[in-house]
Protein backbone atom coordinates (compact mmCIF):
# COMPACT_ATOMS: atom_id res chain seq x y z
CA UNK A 1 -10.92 1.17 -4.82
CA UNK A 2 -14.77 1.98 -4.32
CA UNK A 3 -15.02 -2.19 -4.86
CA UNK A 4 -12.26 -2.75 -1.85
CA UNK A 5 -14.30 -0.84 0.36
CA UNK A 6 -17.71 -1.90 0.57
CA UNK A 7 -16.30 -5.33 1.12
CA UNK A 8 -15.74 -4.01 4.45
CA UNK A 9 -19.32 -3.88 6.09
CA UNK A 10 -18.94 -7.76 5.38
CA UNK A 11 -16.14 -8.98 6.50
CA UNK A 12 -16.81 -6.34 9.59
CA UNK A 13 -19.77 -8.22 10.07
CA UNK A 14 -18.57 -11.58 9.60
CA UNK A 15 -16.15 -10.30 12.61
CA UNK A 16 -18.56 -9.05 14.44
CA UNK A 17 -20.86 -12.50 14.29
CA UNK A 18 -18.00 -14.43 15.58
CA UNK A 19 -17.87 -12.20 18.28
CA UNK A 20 -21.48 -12.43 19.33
CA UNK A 21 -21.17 -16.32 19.00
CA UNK A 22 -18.16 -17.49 20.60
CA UNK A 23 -17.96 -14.53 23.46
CA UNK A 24 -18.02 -16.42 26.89
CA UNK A 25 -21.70 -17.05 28.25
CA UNK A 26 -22.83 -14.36 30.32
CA UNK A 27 -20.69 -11.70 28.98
CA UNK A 28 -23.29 -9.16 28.09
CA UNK A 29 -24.92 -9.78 31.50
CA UNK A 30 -28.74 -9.62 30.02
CA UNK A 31 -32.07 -11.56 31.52
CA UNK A 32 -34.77 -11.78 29.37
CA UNK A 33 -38.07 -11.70 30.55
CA UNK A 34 -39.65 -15.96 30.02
CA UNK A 35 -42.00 -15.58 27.67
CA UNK A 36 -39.01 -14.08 25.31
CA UNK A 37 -37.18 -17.20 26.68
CA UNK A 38 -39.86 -19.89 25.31
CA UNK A 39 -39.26 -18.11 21.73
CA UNK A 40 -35.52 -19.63 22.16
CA UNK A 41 -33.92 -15.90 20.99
CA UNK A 42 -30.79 -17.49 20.61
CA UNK A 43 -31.45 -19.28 17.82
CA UNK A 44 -33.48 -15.90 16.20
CA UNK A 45 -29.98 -14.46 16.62
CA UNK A 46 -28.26 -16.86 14.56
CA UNK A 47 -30.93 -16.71 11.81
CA UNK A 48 -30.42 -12.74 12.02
CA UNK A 49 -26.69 -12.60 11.70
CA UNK A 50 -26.33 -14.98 9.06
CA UNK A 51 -29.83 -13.34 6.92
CA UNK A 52 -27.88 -9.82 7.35
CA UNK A 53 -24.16 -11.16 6.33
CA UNK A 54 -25.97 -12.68 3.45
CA UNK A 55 -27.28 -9.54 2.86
CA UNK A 56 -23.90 -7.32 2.98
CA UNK A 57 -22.20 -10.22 1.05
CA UNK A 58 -24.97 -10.06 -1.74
CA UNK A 59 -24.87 -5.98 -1.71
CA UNK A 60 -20.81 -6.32 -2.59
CA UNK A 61 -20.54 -9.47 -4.70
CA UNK A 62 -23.96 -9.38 -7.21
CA UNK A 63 -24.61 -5.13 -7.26
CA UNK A 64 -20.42 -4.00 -6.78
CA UNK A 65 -18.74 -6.54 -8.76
CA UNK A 66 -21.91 -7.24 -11.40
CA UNK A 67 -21.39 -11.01 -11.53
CA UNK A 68 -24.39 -12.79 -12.87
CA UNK A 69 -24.42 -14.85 -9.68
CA UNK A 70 -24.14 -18.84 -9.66
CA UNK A 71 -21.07 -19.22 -8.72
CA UNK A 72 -20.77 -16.72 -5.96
CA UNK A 73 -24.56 -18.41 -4.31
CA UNK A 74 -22.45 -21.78 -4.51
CA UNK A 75 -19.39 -20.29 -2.72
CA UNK A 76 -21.50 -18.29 0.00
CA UNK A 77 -23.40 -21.60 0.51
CA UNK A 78 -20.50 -23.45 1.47
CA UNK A 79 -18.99 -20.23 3.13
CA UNK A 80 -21.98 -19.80 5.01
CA UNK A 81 -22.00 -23.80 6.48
CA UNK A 82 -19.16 -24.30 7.03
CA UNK A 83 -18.59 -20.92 9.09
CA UNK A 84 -21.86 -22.22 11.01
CA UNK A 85 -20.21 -25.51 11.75
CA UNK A 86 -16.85 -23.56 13.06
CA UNK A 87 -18.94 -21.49 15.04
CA UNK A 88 -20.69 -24.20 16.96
CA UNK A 89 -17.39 -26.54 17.08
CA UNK A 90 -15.32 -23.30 18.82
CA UNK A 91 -18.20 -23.04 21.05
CA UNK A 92 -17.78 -26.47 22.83
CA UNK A 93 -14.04 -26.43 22.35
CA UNK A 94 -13.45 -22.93 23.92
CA UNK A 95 -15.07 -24.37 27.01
CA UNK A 96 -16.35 -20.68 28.05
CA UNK A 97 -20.12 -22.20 28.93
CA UNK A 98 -20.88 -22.00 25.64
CA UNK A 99 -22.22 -25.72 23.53
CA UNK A 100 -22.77 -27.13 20.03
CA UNK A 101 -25.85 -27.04 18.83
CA UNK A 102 -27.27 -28.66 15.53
CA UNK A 103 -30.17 -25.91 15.93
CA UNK A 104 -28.01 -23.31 15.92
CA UNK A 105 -26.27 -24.87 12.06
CA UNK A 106 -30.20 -25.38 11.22
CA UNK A 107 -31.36 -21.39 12.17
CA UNK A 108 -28.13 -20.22 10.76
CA UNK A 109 -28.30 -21.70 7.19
CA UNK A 110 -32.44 -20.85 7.94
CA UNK A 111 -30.95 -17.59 7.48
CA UNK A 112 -28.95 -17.95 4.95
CA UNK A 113 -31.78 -19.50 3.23
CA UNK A 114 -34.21 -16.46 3.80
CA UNK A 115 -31.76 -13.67 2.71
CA UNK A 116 -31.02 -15.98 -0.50
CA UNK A 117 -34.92 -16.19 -1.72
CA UNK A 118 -35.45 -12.30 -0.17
CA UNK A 119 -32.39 -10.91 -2.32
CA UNK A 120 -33.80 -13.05 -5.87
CA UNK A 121 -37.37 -11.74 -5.16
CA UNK A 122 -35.58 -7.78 -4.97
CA UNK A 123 -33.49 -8.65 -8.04
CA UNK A 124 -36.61 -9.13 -9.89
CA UNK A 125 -38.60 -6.32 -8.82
CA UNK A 126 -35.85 -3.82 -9.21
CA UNK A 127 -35.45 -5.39 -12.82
């Protein structure tokens, strides 16, 4: 059961990035300052929700379940794009003021990317 349940912060999160992504524009009612505009935060966002689900996903499937890890990197890879390329296709379909955005897929895998090479470097060390 212990297994079941920390696969819960993940999916939770996974929830909780589609959320954040596809929530109308203007919802949270926030203006940034313009310098913080010029360092396009949305697309830090992306990288930040898609470094930490990496993260959760990597905490439950390599450390809970003790698989060796190919196969699961190849899965979340795939996982990871094409839940990137949803995200940014139910943006311009919902028609909430929200559009696709190829930077968004780039800082989102950029993410993904980060976590992956962060999370081998750990392994090691804590080898």
């Amino acid at each position: 059961m212990k297994s079941k349940a920390t696969l819960i912060p993940t999916l939770a999160w996974g929830f909780f990035m589609l959320y954040l992504t596809l929530a109308p524009k203007g919802a949270n009612n926030t203006t940034l300052p313009a310098w913080i505009l010029k360092l396009q935060p949305d697309k830090w966002v992306h990288f930040a929700l898609f470094f930490i689900w990496y993260g959760l996903f990597y905490r439950y499937y390599f450390k809970i379940k003790g698989s060796n890890g190919a196969i699961g990197k190849v899965d979340f890879y795939f996982l990871s794009l094409f839940t990137a390329i949803l995200i940014e296709i139910l943006q311009m379909a919902m028609g909430w003021g929200r559009s696709a955005d190829i930077y968004d897929i780039l800082a989102d895998m950029a993410g993904y990317f980060v976590a992956v090479s962060w999370f081998k470097k750990l392994l090691v060390l804590n080898k």
